[in-house]
Protein backbone atom coordinates (compact mmCIF):
# COMPACT_ATOMS: atom_id res chain seq x y z
CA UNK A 1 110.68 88.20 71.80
CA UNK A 2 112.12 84.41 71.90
CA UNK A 3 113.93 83.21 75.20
CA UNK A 4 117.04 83.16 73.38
CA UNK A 5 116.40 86.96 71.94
CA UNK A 6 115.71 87.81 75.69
CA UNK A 7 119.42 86.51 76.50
CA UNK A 8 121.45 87.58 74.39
CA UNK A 9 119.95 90.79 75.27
CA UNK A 10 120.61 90.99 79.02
CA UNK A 11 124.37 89.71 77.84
CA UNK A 12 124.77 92.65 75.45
CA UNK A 13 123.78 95.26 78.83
CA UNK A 14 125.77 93.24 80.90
CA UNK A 15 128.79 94.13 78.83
CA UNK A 16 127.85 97.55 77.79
CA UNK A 17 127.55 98.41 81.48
CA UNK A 18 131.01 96.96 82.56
CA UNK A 19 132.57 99.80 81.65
CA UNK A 20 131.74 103.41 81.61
CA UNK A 21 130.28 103.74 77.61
CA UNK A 22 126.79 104.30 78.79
CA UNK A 23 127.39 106.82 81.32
CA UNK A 24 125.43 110.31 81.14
CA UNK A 25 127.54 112.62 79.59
CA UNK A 26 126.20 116.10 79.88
CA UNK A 27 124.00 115.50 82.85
CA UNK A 28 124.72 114.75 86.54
CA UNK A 29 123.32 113.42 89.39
CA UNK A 30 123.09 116.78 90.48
CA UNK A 31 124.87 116.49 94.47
CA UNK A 32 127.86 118.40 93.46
CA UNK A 33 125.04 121.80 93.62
CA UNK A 34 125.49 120.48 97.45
CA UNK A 35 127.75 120.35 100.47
CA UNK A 36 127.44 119.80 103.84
CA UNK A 37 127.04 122.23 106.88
CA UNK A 38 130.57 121.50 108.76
CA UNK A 39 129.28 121.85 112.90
CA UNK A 40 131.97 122.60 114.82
CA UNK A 41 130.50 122.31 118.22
CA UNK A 42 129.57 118.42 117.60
CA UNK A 43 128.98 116.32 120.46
CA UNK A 44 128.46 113.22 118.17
CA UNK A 45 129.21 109.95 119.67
CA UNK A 46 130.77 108.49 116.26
CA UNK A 47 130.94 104.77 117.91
CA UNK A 48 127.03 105.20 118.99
CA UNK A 49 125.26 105.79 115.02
CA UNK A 50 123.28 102.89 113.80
CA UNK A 51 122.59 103.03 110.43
CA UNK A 52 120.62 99.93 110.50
CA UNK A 53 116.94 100.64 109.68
CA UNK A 54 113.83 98.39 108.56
CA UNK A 55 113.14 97.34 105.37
CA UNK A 56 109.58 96.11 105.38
CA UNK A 57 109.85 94.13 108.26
CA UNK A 58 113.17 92.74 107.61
CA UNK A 59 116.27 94.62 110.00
CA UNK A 60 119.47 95.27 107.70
CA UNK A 61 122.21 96.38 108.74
CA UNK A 62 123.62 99.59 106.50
CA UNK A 63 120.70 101.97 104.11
CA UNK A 64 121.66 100.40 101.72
CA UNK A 65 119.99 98.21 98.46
CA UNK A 66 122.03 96.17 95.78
CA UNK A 67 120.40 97.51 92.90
CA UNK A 68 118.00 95.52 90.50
CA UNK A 69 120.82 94.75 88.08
CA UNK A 70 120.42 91.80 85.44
CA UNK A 71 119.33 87.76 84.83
CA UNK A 72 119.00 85.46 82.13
CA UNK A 73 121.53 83.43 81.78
CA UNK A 74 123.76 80.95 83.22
CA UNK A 75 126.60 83.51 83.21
CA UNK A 76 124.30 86.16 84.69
CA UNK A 77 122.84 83.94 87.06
CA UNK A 78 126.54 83.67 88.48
CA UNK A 79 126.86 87.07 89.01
CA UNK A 80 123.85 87.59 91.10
CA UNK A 81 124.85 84.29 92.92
CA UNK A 82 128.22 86.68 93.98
CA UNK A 83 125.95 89.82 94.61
CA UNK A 84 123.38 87.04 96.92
CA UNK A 85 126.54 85.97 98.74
CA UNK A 86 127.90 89.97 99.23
CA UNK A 87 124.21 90.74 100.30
CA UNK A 88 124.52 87.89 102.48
CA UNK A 89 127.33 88.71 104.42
CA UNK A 90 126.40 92.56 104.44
CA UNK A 91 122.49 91.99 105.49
CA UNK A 92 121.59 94.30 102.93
CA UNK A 93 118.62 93.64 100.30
CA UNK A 94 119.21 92.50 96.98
CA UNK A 95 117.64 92.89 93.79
CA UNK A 96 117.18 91.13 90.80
CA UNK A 97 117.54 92.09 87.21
CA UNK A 98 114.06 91.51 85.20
CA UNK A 99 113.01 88.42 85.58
CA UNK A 100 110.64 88.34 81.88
CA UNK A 101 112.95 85.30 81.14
CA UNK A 102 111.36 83.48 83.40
CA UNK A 103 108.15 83.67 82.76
CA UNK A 104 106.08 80.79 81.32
CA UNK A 105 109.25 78.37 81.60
CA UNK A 106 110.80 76.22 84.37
CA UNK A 107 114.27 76.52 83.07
CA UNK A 108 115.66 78.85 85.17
CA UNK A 109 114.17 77.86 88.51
CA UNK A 110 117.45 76.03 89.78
CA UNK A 111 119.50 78.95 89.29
CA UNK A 112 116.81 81.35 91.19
CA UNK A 113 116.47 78.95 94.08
CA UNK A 114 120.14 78.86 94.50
CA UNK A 115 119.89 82.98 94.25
CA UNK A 116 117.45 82.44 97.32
CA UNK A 117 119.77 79.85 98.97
CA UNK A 118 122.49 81.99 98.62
CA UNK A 119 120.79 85.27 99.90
CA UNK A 120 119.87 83.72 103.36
CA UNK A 121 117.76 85.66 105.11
CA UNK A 122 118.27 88.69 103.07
CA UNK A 123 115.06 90.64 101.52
CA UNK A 124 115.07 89.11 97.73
CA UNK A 125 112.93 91.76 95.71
CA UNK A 126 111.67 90.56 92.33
CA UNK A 127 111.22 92.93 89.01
CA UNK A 128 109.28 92.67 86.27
CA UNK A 129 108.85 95.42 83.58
CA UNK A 130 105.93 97.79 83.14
CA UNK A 131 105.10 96.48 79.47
CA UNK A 132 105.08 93.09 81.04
CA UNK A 133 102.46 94.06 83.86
CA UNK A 134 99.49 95.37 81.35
CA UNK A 135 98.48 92.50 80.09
CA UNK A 136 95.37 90.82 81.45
CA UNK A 137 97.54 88.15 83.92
CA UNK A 138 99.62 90.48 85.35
CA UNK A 139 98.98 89.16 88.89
CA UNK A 140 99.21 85.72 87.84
CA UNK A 141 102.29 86.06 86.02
CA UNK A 142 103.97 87.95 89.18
CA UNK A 143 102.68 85.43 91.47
CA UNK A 144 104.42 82.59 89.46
CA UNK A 145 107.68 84.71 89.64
CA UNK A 146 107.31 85.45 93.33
CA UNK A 147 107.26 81.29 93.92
CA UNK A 148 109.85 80.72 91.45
CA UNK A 149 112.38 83.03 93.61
CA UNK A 150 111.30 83.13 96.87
CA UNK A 151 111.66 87.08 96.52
CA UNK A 152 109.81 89.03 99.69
CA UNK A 153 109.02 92.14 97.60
CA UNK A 154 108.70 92.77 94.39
CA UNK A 155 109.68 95.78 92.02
CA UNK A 156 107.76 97.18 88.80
CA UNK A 157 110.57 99.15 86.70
CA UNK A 158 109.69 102.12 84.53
CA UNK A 159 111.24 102.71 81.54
CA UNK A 160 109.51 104.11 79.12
CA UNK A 161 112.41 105.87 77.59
CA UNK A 162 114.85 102.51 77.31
CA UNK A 163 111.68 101.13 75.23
CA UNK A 164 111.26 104.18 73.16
CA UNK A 165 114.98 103.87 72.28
CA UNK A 166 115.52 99.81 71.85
CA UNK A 167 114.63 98.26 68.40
CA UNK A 168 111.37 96.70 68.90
CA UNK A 169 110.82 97.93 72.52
CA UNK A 170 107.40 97.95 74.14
CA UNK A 171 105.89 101.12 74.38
CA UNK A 172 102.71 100.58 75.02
CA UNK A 173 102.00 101.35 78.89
CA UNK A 174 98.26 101.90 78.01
CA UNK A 175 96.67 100.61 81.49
CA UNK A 176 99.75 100.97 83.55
CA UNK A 177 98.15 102.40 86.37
CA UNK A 178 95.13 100.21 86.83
CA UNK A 179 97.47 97.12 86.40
CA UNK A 180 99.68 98.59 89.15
CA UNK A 181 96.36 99.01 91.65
CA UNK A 182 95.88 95.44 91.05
CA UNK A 183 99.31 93.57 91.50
CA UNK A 184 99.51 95.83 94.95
CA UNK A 185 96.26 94.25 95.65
CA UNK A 186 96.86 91.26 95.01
CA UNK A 187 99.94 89.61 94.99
CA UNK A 188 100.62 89.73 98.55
CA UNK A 189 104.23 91.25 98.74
CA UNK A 190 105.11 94.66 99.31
CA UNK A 191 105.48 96.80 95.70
CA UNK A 192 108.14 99.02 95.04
CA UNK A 193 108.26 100.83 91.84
CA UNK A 194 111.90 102.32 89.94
CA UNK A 195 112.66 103.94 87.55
CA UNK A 196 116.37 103.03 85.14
CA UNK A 197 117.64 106.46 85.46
CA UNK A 198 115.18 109.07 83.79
CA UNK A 199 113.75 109.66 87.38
CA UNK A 200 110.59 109.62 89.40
CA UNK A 201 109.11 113.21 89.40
CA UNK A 202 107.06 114.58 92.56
CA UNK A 203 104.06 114.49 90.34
CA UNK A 204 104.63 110.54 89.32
CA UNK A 205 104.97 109.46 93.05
CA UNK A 206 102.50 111.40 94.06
CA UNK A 207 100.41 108.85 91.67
CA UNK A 208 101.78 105.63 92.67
CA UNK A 209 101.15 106.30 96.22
CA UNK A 210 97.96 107.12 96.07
CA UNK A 211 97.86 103.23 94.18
CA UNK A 212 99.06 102.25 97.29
CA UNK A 213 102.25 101.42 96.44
CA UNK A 214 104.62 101.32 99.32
CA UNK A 215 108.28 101.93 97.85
CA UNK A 216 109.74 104.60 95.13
CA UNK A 217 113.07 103.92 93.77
CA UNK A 218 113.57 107.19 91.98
CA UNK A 219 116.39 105.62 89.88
CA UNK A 220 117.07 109.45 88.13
CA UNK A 221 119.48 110.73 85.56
CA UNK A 222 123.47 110.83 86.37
CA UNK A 223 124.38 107.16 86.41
CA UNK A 224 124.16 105.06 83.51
CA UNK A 225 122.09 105.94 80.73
CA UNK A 226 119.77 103.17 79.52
CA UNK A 227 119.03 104.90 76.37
CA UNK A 228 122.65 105.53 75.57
CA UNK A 229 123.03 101.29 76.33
CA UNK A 230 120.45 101.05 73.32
CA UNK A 231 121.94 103.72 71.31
CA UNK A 232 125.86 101.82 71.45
CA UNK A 233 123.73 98.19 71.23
CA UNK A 234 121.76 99.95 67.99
CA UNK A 235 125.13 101.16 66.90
CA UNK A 236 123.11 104.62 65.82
CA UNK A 237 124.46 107.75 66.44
CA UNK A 238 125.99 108.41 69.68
CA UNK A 239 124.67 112.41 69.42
CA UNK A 240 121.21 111.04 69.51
CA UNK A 241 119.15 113.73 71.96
CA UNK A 242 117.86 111.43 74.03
CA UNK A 243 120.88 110.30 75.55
CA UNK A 244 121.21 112.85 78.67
CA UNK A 245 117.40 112.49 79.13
CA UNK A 246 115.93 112.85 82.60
CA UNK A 247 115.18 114.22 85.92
CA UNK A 248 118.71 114.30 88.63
CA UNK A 249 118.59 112.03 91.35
CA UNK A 250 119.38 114.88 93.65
CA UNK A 251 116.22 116.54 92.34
CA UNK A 252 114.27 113.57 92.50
CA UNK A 253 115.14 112.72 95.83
CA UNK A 254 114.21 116.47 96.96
CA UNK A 255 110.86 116.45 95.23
CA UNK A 256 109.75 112.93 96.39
CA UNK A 257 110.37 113.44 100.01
CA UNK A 258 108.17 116.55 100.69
CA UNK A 259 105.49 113.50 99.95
CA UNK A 260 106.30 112.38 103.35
CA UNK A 261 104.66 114.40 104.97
CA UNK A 262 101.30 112.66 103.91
CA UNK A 263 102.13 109.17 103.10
CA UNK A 264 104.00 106.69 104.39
CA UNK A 265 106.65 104.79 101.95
CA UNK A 266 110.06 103.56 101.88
CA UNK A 267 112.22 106.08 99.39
CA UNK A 268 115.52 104.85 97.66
CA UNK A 269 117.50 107.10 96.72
CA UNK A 270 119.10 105.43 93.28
CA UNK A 271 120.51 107.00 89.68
CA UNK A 272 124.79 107.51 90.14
CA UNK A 273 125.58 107.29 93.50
CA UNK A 274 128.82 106.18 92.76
CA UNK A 275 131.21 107.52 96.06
CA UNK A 276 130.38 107.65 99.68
CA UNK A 277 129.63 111.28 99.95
CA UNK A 278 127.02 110.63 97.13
CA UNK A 279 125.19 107.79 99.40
CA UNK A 280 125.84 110.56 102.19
CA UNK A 281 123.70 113.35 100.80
CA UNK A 282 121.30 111.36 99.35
CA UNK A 283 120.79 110.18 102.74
CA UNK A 284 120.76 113.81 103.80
CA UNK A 285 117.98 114.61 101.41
CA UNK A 286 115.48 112.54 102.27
CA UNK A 287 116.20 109.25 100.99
CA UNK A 288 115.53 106.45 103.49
CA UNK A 289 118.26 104.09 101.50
CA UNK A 290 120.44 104.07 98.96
CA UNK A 291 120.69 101.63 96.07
CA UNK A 292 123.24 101.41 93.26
CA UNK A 293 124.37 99.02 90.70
CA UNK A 294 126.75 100.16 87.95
CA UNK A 295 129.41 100.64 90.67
CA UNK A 296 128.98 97.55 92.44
CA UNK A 297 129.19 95.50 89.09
CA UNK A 298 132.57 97.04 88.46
CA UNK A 299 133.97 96.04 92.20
CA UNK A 300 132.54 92.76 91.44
CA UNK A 301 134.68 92.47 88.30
CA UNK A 302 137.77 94.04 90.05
CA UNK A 303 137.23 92.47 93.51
CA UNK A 304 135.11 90.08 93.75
CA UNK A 305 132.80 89.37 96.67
CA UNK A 306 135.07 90.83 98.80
CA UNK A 307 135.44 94.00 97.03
CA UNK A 308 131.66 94.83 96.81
CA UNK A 309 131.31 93.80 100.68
CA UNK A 310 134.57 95.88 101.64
CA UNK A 311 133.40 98.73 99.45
CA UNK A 312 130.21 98.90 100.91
CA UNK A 313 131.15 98.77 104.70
CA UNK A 314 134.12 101.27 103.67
CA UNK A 315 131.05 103.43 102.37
CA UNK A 316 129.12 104.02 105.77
CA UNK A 317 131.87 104.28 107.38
CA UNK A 318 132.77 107.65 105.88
CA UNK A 319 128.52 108.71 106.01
CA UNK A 320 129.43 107.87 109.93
CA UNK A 321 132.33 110.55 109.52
CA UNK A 322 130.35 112.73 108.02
CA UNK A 323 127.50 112.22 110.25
CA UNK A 324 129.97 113.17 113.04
CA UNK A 325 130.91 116.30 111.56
CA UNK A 326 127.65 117.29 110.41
CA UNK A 327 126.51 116.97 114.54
CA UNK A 328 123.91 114.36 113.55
CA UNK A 329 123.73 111.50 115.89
CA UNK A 330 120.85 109.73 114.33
CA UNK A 331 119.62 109.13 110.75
CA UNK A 332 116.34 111.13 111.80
CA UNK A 333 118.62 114.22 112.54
CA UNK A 334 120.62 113.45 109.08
CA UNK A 335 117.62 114.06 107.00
CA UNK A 336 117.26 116.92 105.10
CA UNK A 337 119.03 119.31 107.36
CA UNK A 338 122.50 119.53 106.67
CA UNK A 339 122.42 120.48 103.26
CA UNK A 340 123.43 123.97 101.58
CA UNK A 341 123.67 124.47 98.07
CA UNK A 342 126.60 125.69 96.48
CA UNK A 343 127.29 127.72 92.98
CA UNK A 344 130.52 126.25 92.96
CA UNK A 345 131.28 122.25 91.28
CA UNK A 346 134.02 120.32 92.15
């Protein structure tokens, strides 16, 4: 695809996800099947819980990751400028939208320094696709992109089904495997691997850790659905089966964590976690973090930088509250204990 192709693109998603159009319709996240255990005899000291954790070296202050969103143009660029300066202010990690734009030009590389400059000390993480990685320079190509934004990590997104669904996607991942084996080898940042909200199955991370791969973003179904974004950018019917595709992040998050007791890996729990509560039993479950971006594009758009970073504090405030009444004093005694499932929704 041209540059220019590539743009106008990222600027049709950008608008698509502004509002809710894409959103899965018939599928959820899946953490309304739980609830927590209330413990009446807590002795939780609400003002002692530090939710601040390490992120590959780098202390930040909340479990929490502003999702790999978007990039490409000068009007995109300025959003992740405000989403640098929230991350910024938070100490939180941010993450970049694909950054295939980039490659082979020197265009963009004011705007991503000022992304960097902007960010501080924050963890920058990098993404690339997975159609973009199988080709023969895959480590070359990533190691340009790593200079051009200063990132610390850098994230390989899956999304086989967005491909399968947009007019003249990629779909060949022949050699996906053996490409991601080498850029962990080589490229000499951390790797984390996503998904864009189909999900990362026990089975799949299972894979990539045994690549060595040190971070899974299981990115699952209940958030915004990327094929339903192609579908409405297609203009195709809407009843197209492939729109609710995908594994729950709830489920996701359950399956991935019984993989810790074996390997060692950051998990993000990611894929609709829209409200407090949801960052609160995803937390619960397993995850180490939480990442979302949907949610934090639309306080961005209603609040600016102030909204995202009041949002987000306002957030872990209530998992402190809930922490409190759940008699769990530390993240450690959070995880995947407090959880009961429920027949009832609400």
């Amino acid at each position: 695809m041209s540059e220019e192709s590539i743009r106008l693109r990222k600027k049709e998603h950008l608008e698509i996800c502004s509002g809710d159009a894409a959103a899965f319709r018939l599928k959820s996240n899946g953490f309304e099947k739980y609830d927590f255990r209330h413990y009446a005899l807590t002795e939780v000291e609400i003002g002692r819980i530090d939710l601040s954790l390490r992120f590959f070296g780098n202390k930040i202050d909340y479990p929490f990751m502003i999702s790999c969103m978007t990039g490409g143009s000068d009007e995109l660029n300025n959003i992740n400028l405000s989403l640098a300066e929230a991350a910024n202010k938070l100490n939180i990690p941010i993450g970049l939208g694909s950054l295939r734009y980039a490659i082979d030009t020197e265009e963009h590389n004011f705007h991503l320094s000022k992304i960097r400059e902007t960010a501080g000390g924050v963890p920058l993480l990098g993404n690339i696709g997975a159609a973009q990685i199988v080709s023969a320079d895959s480590v070359k190509i990533i190691k340009s992109l790593i200079k051009k934004t200063g990132c610390d990590i850098f994230v390989v997104h899956l999304n086989p089904l967005q491909e399968l669904i947009q007019k003249s996607g990629e779909i060949n991942f022949k050699g996906l495997r053996k490409a991601l084996k080498k850029i962990n080898e080589h490229i000499g940042v951390p790797v984390i691997v996503k998904e864009v909200g189909a999900g990362i199955s026990g089975d799949a991370a299972k894979e990539l850790l045994e690549l060595g791969i040190r971070g899974i973003d299981v990115a699952g179904a209940g958030g915004t659905s990327w094929a339903g974004v192609e579908i409405i950018r297609n203009k195709d019917d809407e009843n197209n089966e492939f729109w609710d595709w995908g594994l729950p992040t709830s489920q996701c998050i359950l399956e991935v964590n019984k993989l810790k007791n074996k390997y060692k890996f950051l998990l993000i729990g990611s894929g609709g976690v829209n409200t407090a509560e949801e960052a609160a039993k995803a937390l619960a479950m397993g995850a180490d973090m939480v990442a979302s971006a949907r949610v934090v594009l639309h306080q961005l758009n209603a609040g600016g930088v102030t909204g995202v970073t009041g949002m987000i504090q306002n957030w872990f405030e209530t998992v402190k509250k809930i922490m409190y009444l759940t008699g769990a004093q530390t993240k450690e005694d959070f995880n995947n204990k407090l959880l009961m499932q429920v027949n009832n929704t609400r």
